[in-house]
C-alpha atoms as a PDB file:
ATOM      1  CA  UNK A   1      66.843  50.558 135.302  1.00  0.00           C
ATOM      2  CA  UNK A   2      67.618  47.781 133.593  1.00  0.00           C
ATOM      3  CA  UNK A   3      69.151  45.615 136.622  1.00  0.00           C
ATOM      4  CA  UNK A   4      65.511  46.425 138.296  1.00  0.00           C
ATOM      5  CA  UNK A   5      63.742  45.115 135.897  1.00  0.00           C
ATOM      6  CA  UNK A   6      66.001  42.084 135.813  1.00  0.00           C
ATOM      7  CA  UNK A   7      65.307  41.728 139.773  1.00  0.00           C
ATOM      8  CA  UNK A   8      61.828  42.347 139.147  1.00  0.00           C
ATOM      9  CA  UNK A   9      61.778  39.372 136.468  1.00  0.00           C
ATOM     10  CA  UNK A  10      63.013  36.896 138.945  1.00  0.00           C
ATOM     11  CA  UNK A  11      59.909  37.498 141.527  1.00  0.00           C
ATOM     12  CA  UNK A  12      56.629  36.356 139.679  1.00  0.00           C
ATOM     13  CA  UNK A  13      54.351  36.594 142.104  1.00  0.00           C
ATOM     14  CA  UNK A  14      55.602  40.136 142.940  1.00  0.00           C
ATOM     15  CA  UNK A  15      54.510  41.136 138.997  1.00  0.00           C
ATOM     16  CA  UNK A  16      51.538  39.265 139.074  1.00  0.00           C
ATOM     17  CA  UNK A  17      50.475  41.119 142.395  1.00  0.00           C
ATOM     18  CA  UNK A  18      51.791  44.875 140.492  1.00  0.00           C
ATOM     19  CA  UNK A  19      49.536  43.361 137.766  1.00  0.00           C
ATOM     20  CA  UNK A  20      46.602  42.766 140.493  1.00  0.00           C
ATOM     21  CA  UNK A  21      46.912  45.726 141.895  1.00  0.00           C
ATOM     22  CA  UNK A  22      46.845  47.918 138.731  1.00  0.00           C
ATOM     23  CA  UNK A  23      43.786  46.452 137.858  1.00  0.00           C
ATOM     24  CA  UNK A  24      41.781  46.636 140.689  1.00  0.00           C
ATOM     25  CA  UNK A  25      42.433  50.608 141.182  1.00  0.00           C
ATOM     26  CA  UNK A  26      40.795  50.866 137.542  1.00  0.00           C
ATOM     27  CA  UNK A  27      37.675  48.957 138.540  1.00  0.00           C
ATOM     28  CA  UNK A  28      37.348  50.677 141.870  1.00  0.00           C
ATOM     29  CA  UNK A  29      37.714  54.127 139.965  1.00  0.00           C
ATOM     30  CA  UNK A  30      35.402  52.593 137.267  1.00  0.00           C
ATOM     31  CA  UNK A  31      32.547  51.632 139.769  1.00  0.00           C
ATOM     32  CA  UNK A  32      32.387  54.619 141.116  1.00  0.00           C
ATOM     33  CA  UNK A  33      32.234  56.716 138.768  1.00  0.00           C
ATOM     34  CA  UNK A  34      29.299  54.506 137.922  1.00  0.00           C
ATOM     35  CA  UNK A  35      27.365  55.297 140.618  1.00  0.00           C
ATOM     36  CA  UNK A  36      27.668  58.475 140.677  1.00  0.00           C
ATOM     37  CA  UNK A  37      26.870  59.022 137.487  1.00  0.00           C
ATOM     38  CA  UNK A  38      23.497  56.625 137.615  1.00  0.00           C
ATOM     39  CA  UNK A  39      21.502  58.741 140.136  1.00  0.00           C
ATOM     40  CA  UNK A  40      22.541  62.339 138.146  1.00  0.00           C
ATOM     41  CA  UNK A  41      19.455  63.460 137.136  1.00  0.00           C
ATOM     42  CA  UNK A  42      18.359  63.131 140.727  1.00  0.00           C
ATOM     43  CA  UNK A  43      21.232  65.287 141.892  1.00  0.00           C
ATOM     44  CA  UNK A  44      20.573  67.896 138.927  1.00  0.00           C
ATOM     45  CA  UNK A  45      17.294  67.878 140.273  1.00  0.00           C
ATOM     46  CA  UNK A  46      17.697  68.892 143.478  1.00  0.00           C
ATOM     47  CA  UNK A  47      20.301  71.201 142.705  1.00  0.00           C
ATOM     48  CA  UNK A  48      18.152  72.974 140.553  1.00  0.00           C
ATOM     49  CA  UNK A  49      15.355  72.517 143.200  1.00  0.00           C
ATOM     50  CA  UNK A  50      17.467  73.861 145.783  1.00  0.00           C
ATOM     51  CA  UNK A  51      18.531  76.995 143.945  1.00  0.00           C
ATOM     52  CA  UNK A  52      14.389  77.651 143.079  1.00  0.00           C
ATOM     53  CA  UNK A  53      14.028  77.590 146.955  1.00  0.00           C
ATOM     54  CA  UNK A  54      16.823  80.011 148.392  1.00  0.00           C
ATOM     55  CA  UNK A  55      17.349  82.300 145.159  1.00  0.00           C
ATOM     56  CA  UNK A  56      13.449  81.801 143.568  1.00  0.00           C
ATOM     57  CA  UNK A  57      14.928  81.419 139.604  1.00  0.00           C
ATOM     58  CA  UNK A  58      15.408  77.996 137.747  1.00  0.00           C
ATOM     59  CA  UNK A  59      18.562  77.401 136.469  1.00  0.00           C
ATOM     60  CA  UNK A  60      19.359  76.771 132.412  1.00  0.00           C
ATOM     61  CA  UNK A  61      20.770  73.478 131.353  1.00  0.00           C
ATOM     62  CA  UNK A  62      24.167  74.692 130.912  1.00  0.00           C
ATOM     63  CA  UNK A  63      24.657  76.106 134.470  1.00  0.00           C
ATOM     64  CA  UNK A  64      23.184  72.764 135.770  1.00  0.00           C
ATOM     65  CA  UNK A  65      25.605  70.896 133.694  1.00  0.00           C
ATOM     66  CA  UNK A  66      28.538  72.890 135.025  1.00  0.00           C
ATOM     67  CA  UNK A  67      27.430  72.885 138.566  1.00  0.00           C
ATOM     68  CA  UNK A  68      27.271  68.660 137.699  1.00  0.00           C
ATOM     69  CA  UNK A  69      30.719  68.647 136.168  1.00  0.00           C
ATOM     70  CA  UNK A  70      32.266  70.250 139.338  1.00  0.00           C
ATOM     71  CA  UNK A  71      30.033  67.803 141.145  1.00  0.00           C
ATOM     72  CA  UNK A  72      32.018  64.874 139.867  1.00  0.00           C
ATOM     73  CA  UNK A  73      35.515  66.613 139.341  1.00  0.00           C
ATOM     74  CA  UNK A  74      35.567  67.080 143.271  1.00  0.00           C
ATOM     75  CA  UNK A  75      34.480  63.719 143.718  1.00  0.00           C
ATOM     76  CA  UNK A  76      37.838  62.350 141.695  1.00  0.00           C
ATOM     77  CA  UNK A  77      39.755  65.173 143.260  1.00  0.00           C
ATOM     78  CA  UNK A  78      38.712  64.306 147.080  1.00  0.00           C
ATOM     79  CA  UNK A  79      39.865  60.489 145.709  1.00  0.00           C
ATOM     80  CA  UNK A  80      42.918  61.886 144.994  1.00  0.00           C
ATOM     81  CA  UNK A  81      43.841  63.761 148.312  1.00  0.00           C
ATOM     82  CA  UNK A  82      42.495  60.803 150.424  1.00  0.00           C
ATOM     83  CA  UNK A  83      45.128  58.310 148.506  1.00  0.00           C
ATOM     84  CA  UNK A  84      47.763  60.831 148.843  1.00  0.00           C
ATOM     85  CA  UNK A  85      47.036  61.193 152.804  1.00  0.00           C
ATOM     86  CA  UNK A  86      46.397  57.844 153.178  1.00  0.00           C
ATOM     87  CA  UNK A  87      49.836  56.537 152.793  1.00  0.00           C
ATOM     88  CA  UNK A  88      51.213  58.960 155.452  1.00  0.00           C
ATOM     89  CA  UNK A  89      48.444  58.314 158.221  1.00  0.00           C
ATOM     90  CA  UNK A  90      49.013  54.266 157.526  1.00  0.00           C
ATOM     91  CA  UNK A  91      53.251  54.876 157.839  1.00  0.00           C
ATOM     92  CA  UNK A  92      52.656  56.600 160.643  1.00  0.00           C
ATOM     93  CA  UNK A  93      49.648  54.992 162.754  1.00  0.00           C
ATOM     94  CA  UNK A  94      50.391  51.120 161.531  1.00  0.00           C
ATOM     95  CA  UNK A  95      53.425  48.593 161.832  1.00  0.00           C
ATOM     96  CA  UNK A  96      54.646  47.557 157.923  1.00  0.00           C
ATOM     97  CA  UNK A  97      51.773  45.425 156.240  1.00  0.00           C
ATOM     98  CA  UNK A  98      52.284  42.011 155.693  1.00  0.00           C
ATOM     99  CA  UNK A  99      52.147  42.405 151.891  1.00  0.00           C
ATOM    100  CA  UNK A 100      55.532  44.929 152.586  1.00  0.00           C
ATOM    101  CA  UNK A 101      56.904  42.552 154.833  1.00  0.00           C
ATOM    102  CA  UNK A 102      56.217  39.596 151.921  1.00  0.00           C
ATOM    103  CA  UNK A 103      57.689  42.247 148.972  1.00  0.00           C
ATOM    104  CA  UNK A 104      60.809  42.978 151.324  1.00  0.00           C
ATOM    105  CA  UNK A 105      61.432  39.277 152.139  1.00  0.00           C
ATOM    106  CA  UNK A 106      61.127  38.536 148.324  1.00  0.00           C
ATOM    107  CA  UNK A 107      63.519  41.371 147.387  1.00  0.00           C
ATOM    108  CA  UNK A 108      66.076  39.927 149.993  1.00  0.00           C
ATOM    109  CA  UNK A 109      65.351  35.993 149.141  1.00  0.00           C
ATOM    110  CA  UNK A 110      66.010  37.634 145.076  1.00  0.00           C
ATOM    111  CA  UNK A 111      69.709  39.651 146.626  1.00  0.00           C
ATOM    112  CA  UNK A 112      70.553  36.500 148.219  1.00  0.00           C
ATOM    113  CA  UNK A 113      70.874  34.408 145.176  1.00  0.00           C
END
């Protein structure tokens, strides 16, 4: 682990783009999250709306605010699978990216020294 990290040490750019990276997932997840949760009374709205139309009873706050949770625990959860799938549909639709094709060359440049 250690001799990684030593590798890893000698590329700069290659840590400042892990560092990039890392924080641009959090804002993206941060955003929207956001959003979602600005319009939520809307949504609890006309999910209690919708229920008063096909079942004819209003639900209590507590049922609305588990019907909301699930709401947004699918949204993070759908997130999740579509990162997870997205890796194997871009290995196996795409050539390599050019920002694997720059990591790889500065791993090699790093083993040639």
């Amino acid at each position: 682990m250690t001799g990684a990290l030593r590798e890893l040490a000698r590329c700069p750019v290659l840590v400042a783009a892990i560092f990039i990276a890392g924080i641009g997932g959090t804002f993206q997840y941060g955003f929207h999250i956001s959003v979602l949760n600005s319009p939520s009374l809307f949504i609890k709205e006309l999910v209690n709306s919708t229920c008063q139309q096909r079942y004819g009873h209003s639900l209590e706050s507590w049922e609305l605010s588990l019907i909301w949770s699930f709401i947004v625990s699918i949204y993070c959860m759908g997130g999740l699978a579509g990162t997870l799938y997205a890796g194997h549909l871009a290995a196996g639709v795409t050539a390599p990216l050019p920002g694997e094709i720059f990591t790889q060359s500065c791993i090699d440049l790093q083993r040639s020294w």
